[in-house]
Protein backbone atom coordinates (compact mmCIF):
# COMPACT_ATOMS: atom_id res chain seq x y z
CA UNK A 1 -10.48 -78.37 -8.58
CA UNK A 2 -9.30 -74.69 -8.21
CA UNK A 3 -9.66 -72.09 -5.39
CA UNK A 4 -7.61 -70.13 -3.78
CA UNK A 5 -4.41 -70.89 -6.03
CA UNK A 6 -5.48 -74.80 -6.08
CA UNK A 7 -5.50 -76.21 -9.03
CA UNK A 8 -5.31 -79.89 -9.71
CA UNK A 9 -8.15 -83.14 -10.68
CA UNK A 10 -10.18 -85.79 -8.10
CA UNK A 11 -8.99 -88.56 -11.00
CA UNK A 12 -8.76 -91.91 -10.70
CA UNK A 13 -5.23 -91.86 -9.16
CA UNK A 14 -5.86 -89.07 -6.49
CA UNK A 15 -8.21 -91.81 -4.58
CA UNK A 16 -6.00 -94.20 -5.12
CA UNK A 17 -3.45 -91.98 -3.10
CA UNK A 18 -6.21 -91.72 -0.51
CA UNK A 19 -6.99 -94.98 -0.35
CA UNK A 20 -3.18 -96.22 -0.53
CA UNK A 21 -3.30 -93.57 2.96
CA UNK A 22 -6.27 -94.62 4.15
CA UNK A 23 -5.57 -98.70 4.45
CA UNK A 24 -1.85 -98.33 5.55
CA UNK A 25 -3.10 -96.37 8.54
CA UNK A 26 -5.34 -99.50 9.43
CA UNK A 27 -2.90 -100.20 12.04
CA UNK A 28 -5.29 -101.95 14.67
CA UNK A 29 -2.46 -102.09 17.05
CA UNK A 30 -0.95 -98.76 17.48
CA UNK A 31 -3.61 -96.93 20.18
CA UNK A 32 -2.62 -100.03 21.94
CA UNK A 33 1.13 -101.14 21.36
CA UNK A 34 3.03 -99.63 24.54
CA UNK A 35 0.08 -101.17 26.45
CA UNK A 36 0.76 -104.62 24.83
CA UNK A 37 4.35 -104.24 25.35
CA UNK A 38 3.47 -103.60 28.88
CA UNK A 39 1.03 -106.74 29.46
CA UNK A 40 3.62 -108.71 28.12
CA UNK A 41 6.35 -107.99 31.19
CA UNK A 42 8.02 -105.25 28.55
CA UNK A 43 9.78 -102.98 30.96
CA UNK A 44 10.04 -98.97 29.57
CA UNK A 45 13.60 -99.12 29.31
CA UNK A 46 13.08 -102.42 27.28
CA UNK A 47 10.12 -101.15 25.22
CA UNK A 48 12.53 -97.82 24.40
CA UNK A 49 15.44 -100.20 22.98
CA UNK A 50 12.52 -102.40 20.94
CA UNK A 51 11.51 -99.25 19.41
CA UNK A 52 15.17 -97.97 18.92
CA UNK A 53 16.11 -101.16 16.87
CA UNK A 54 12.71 -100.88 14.78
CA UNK A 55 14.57 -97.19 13.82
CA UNK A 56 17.81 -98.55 13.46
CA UNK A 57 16.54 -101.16 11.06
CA UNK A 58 15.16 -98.48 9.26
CA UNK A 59 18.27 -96.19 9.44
CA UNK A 60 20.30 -99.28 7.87
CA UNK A 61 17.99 -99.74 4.61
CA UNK A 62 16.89 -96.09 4.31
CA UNK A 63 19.43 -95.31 1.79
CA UNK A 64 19.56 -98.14 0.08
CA UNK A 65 16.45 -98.94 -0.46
CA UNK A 66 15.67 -95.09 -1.54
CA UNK A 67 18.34 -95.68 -4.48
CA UNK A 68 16.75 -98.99 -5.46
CA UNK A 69 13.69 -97.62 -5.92
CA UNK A 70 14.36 -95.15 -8.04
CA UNK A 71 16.37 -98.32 -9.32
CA UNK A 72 14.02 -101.14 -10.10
CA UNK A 73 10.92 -99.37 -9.49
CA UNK A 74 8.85 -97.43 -6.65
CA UNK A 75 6.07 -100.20 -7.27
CA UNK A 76 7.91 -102.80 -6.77
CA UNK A 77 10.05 -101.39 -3.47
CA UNK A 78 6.59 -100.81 -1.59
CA UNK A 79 4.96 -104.46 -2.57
CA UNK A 80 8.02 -105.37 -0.62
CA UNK A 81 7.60 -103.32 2.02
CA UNK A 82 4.07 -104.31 2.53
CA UNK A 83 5.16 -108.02 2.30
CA UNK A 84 7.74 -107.40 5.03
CA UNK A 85 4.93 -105.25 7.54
CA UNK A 86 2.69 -108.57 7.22
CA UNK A 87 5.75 -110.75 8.23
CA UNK A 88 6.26 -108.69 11.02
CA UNK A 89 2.62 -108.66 12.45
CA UNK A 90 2.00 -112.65 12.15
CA UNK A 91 5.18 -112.68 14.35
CA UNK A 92 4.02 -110.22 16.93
CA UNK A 93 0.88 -112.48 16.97
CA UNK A 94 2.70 -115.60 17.13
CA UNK A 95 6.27 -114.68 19.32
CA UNK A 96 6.04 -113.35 22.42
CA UNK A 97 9.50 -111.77 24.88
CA UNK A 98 11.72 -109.22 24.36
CA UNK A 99 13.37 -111.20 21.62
CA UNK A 100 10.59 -112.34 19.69
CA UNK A 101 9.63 -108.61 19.39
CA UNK A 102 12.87 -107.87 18.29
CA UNK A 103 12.63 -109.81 15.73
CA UNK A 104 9.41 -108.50 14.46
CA UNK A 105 10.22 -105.31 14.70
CA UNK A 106 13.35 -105.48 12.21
CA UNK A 107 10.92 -107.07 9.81
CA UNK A 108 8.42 -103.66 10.57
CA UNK A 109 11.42 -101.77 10.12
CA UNK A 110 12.49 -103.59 7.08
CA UNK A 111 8.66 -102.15 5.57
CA UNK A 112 9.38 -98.85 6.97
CA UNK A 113 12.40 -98.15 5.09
CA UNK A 114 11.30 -99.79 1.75
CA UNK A 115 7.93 -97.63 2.10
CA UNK A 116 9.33 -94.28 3.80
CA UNK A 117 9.95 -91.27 0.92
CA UNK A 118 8.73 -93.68 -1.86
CA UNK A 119 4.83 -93.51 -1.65
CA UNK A 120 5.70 -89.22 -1.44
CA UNK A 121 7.90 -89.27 -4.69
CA UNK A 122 5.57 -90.98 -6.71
CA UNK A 123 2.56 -88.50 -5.38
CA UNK A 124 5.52 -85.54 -6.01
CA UNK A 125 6.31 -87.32 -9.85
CA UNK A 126 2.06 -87.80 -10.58
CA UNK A 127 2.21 -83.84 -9.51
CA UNK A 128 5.17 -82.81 -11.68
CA UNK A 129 3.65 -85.14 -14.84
CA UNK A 130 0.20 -83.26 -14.39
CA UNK A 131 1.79 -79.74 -14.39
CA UNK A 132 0.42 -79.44 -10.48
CA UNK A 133 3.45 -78.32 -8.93
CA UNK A 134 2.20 -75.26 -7.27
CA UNK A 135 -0.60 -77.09 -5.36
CA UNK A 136 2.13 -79.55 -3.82
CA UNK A 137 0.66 -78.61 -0.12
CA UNK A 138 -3.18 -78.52 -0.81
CA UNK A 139 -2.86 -81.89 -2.51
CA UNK A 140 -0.57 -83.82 -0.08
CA UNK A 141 -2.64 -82.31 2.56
CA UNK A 142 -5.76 -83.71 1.09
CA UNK A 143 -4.15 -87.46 0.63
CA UNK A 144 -2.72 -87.32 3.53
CA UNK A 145 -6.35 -86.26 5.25
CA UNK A 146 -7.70 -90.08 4.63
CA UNK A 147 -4.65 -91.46 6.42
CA UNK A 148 -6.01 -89.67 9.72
CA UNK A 149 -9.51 -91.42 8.66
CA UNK A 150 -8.10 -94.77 8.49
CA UNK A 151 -6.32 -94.06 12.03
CA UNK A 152 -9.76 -92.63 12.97
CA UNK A 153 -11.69 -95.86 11.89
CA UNK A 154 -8.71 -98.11 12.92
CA UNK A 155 -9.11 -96.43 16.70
CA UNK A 156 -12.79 -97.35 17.18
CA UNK A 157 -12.34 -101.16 15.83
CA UNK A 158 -9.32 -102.18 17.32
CA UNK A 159 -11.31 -100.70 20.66
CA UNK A 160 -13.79 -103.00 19.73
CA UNK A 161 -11.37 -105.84 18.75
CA UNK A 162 -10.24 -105.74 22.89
CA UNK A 163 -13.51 -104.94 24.05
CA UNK A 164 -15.09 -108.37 22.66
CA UNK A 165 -11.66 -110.51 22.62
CA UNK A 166 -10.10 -108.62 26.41
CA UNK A 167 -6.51 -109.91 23.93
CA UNK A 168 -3.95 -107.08 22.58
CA UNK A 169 -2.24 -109.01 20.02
CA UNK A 170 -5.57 -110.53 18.49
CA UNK A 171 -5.13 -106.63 17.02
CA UNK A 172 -1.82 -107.71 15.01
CA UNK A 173 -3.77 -110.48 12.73
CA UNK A 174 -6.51 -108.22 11.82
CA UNK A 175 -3.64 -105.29 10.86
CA UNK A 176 -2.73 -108.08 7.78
CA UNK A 177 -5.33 -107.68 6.07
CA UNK A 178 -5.87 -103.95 5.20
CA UNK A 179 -1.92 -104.20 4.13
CA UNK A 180 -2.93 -107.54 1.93
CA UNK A 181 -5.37 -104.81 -0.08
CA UNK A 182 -2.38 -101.98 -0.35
CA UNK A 183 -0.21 -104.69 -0.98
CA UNK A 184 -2.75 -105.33 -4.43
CA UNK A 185 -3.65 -101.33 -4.91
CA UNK A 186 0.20 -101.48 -5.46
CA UNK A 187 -0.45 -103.09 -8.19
CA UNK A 188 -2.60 -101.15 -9.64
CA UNK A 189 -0.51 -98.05 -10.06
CA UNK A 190 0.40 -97.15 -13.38
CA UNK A 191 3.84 -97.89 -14.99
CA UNK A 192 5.28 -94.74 -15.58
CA UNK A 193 5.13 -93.84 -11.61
CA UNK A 194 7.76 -96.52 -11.35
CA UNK A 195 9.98 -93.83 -11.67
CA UNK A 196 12.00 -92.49 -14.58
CA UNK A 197 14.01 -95.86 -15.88
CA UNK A 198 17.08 -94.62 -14.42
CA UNK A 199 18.11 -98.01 -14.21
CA UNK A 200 18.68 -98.01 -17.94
CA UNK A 201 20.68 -94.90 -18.48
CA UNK A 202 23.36 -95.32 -15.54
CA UNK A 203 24.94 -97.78 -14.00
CA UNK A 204 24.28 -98.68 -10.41
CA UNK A 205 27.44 -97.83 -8.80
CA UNK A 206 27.18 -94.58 -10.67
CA UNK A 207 23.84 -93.87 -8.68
CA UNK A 208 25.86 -95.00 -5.36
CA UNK A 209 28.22 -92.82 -5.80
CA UNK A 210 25.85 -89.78 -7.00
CA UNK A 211 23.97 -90.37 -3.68
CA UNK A 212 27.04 -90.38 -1.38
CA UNK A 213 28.69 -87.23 -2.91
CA UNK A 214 25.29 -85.21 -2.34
CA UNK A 215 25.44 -86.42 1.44
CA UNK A 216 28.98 -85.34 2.09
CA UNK A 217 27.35 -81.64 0.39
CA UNK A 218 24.50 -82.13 2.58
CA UNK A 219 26.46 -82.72 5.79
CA UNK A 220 29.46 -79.83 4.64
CA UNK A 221 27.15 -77.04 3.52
CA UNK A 222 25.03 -75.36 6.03
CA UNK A 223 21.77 -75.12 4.17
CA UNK A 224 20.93 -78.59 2.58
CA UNK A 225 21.90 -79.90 6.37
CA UNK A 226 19.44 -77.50 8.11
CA UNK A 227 16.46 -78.84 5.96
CA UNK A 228 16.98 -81.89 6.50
CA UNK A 229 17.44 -81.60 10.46
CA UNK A 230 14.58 -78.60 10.55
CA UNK A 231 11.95 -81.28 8.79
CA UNK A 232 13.07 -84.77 10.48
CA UNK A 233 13.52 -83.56 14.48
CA UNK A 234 10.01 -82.55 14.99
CA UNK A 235 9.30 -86.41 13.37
CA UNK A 236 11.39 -88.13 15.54
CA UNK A 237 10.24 -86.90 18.68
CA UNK A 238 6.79 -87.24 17.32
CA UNK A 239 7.53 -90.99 16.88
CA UNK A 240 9.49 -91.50 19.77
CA UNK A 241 7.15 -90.05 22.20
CA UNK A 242 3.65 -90.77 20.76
CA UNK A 243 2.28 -94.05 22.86
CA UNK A 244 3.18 -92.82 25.89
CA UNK A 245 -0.57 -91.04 25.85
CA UNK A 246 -1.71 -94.76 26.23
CA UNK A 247 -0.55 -95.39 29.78
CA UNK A 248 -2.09 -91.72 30.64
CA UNK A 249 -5.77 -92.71 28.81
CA UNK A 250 -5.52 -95.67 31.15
CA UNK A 251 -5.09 -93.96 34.18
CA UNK A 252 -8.02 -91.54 32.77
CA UNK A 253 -10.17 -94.69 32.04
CA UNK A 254 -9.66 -96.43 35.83
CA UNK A 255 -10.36 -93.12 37.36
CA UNK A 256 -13.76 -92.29 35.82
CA UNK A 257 -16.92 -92.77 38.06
CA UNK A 258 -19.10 -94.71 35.29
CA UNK A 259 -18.83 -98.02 33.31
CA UNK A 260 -17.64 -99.73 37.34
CA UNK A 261 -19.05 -102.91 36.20
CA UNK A 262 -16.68 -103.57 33.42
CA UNK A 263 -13.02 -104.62 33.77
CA UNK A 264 -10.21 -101.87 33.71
CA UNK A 265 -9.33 -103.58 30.37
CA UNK A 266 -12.43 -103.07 28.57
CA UNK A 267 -13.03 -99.57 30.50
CA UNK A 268 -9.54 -98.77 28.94
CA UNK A 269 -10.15 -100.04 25.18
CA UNK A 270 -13.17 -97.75 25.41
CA UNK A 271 -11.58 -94.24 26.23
CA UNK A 272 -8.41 -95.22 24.39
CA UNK A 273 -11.03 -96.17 20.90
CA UNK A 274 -13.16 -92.41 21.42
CA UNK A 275 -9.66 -90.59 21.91
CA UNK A 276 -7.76 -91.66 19.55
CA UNK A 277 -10.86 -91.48 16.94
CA UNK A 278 -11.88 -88.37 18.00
CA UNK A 279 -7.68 -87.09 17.78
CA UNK A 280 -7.23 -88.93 14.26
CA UNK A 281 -10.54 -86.99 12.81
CA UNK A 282 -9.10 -83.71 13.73
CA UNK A 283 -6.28 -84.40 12.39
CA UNK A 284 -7.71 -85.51 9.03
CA UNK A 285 -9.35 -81.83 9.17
CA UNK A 286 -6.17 -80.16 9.88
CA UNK A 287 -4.36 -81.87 6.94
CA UNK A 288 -7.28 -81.08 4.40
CA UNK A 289 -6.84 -77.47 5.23
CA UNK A 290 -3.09 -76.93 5.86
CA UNK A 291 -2.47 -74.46 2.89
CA UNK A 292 -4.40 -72.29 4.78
CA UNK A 293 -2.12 -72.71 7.36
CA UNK A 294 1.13 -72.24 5.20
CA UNK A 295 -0.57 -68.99 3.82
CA UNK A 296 -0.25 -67.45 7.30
CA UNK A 297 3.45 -67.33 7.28
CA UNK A 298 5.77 -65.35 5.36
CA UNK A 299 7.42 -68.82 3.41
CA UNK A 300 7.48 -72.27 3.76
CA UNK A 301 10.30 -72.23 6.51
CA UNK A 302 9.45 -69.74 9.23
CA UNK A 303 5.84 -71.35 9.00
CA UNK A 304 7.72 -74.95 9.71
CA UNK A 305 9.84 -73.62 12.72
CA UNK A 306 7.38 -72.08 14.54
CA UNK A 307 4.20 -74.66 14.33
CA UNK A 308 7.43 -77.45 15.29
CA UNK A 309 8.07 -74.94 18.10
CA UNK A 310 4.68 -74.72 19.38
CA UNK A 311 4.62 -78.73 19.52
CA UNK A 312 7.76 -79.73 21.59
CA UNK A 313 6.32 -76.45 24.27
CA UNK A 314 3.20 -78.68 24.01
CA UNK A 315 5.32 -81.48 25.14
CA UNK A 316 6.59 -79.96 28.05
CA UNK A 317 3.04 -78.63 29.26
CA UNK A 318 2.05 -82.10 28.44
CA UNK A 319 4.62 -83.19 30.90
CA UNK A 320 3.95 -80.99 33.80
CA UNK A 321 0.33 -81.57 33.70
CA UNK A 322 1.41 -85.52 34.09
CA UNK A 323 3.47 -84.70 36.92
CA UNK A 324 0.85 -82.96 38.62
CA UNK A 325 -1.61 -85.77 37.50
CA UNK A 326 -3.58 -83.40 36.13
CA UNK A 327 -4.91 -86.28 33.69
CA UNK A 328 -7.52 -84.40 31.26
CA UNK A 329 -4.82 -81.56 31.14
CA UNK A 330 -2.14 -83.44 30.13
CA UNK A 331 -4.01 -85.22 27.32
CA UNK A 332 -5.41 -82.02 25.79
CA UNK A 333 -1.66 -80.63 25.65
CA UNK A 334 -0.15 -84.34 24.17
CA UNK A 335 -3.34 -84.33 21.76
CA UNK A 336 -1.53 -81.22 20.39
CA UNK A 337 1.42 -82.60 19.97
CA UNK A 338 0.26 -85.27 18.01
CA UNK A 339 -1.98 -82.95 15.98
CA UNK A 340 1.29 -80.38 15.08
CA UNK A 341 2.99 -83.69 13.51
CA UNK A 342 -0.14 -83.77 11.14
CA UNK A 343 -0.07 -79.75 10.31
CA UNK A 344 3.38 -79.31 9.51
CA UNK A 345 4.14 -82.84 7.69
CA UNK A 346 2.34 -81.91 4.61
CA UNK A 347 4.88 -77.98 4.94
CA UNK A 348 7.95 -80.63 5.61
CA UNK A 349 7.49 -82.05 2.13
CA UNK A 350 6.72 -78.84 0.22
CA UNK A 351 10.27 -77.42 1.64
CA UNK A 352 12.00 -80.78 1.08
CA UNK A 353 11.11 -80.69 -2.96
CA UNK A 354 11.03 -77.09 -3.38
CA UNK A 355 15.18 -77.37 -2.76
CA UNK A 356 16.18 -80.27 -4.31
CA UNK A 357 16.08 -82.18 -7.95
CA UNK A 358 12.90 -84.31 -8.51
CA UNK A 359 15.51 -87.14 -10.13
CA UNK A 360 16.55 -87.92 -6.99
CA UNK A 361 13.44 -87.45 -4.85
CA UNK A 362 12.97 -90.60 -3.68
CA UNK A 363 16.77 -90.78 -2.09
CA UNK A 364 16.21 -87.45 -0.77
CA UNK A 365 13.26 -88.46 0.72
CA UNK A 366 14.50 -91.40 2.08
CA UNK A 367 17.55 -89.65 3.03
CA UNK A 368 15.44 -87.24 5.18
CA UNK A 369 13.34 -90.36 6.60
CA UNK A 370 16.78 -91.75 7.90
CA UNK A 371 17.50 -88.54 9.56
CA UNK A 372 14.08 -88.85 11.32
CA UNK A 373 14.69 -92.61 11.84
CA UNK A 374 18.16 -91.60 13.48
CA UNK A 375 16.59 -88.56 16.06
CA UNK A 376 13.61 -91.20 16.65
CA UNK A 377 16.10 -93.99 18.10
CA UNK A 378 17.86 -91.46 19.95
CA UNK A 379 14.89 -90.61 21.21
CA UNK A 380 13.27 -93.53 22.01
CA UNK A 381 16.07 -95.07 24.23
CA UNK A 382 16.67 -92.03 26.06
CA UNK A 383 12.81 -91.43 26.89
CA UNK A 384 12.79 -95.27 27.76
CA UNK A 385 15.43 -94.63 30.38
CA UNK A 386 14.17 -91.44 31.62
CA UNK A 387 10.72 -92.81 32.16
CA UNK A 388 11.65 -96.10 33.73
CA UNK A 389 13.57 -94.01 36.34
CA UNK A 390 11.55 -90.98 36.70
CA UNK A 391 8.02 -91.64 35.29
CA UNK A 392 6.33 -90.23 32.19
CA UNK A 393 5.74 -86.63 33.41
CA UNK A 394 9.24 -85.80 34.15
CA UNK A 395 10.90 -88.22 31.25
CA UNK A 396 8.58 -86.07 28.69
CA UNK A 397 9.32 -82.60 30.34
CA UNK A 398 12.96 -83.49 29.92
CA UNK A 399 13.39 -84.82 26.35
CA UNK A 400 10.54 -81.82 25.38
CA UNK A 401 12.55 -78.97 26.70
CA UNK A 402 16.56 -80.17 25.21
CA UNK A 403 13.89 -80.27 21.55
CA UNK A 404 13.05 -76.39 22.46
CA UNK A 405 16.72 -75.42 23.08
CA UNK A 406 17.55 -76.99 19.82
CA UNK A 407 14.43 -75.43 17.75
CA UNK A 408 16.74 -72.17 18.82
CA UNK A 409 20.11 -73.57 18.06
CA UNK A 410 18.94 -75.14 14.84
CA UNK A 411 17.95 -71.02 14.11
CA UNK A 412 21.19 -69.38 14.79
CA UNK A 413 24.08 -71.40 14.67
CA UNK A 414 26.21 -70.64 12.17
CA UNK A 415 29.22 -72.59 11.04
């Protein structure tokens, strides 16, 4: 393929990318997890601590498990992490209470460390072997584009799955099997992506200690710190605030003057399915076409900034609509939201790599995802708190406008 500055081959391994993308967005469960949590007795402030410890799990193995694969293999790290995401959904269909959940979600976080920055540095190393360097955002983009088609497809049968079963966590045991099939495509992946046998030329303590001396440079000079804040913050919120549209689409779905017959359950799983289908397909659009995006700012960065600007002022709209229960309103404006996290992902990882060595890109990577892992904990709690004290609307306003202040801080403070 080649337009437009693009230049790189549909081969074999490109689907496999997309399809790698494509069944590890199969997540049945996720238009519909806050609203399990809830059915279950979950309170907000509870359901913010679950997902904080699913980000602190993360946060604990980020590093570690970045270094081992580039260690003892990238294929190897995510058939782990796929094993661990399975564990963790038979026991969210199996446990139930706060502490059941807990449970589960250390063994989701567990796969979300192990997989974060991994699946990227082999795409980044397939790139670099192929001499495709320069289409880094086009290519990602396009990957990345049949992850929003598995959320898209994953929307309309999970609505389905609730629709026919009226049972949330039915949604978990049906999640195991798409990650059964990445857990084989895995597999599949030639050798070489493994990484570059780094575990033959240096000792692992050496590799520690390599690691830990570029985050006290990361954390002492301004610039490697800024990336890494300026691409994970936008993330974080992104995760932390995400399923609170779920709640809102249920309010939508009780409200509307057709379907009476049906029970608010199964009026719910319907607008919640065409949504969140509808949201996931634009989004798959928007990633397939992001270099055009990138080429209307002047670099990289100032295109990053602003489109992570435009999404936390989203937020607060988003917020304010809620708070005026101006329902339709305030799902448009947290549909954006969720659509800026898609547009300026692919932009995050083009900066990321364009400033650092591609022998450590998996650590980097996962050093980044445990910055995001660290804002999205922080997050999560606090938004827990504010809503279970002062609703959604003002909990989002809040937590949206500090982000906006900080977009500006992040800009001009100098040390």
């Amino acid at each position: 393929m080649s337009k437009r500055g693009i230049s790189y081959q549909k081969d074999l391994q490109f689907y496999k990318f997309c399809a790698y993308g494509f069944f590890k967005n199969l997540r049945f469960f996720d238009p519909f997890l806050l609203l399990f949590f809830l059915e279950k007795g979950i309170s907000y402030a509870q359901i913010g601590v679950l997902y904080g410890v699913r980000e602190i799990s993360i946060n604990i193995l980020e590093v570690p498990s970045g270094i081992i694969a580039d260690i003892v293999g990238r294929k190897r790290s995510l058939i782990f992490a796929f094993a661990a995401y399975i564990i963790s959904f038979l026991m969210f269909y199996f446990l139930t209470g706060f502490v059941g959940f807990l449970v589960a979600f250390v063994f989701y976080g567990v796969g979300d460390a192990f997989r974060s920055g991994t699946h990227k540095a082999m795409i980044l190393a397939y790139l670099k072997k192929n001499g495709w360097e320069d289409s880094k955002t086009a290519y990602y983009g396009r990957t990345r584009s049949w992850s929003q088609r598995g959320s898209a497809l994953a929307s309309v049968l999970s609505a389905a799955f609730v629709f026919y079963t009226g049972s949330y966590k039915f949604i978990f045991l049906m999640s195991v099997i798409p990650y059964v099939i990445d857990l084989f495509l895995m597999m599949s992946y030639p050798s070489y992506l493994n990484g570059d046998g780094r575990q033959q030329k240096h000792h692992v303590g050496q590799l520690f200690k390599e690691f830990f001396t570029s985050v006290k440079q990361a954390f002492s000079e301004w610039k490697p710190f800024r990336i890494i804040v300026t691409t994970s913050s936008y993330t974080g919120y992104y995760k932390a605030v995400k399923d609170f549209i779920q709640p809102l689409l249920v309010g939508l779905a009780i409200s509307l003057p057709f379907l009476t017959d049906l029970p608010d359950k199964k009026k719910s799983a319907i607008v919640i399915g065409v949504v969140y289908s509808i949201l996931y397909l634009i989004n798959a659009m928007v990633s397939q076409r992001v270099y055009k995006v990138e080429a209307l700012f002047k670099d990289v960065l100032s295109g990053l900034v602003i489109i992570q600007l435009f999404g936390w002022i989203g937020g607060a709209i988003a917020g304010i609509m809620y708070v005026l229960e101006w329902k339709l309103m305030a799902i448009l404006f947290f549909a954006f939201v969720l659509i800026v996290q898609n547009a300026r992902r692919p932009l995050a990882v083009k900066y990321v790599s364009g400033n650092f060595d591609d022998k450590i890109m998996a650590t980097v990577l996962s050093a980044e995802s445990q910055s995001e892992t660290i804002f999205t904990s922080v997050f999560a709690v606090v938004l827990g708190f504010l809503v279970q004290y002062m609703g959604v609307g003002y909990g989002l306003l809040c937590i949206s406008s500090v982000l906006i202040v900080f977009n500006f801080a992040i800009r001009f403070f100098k040390k």
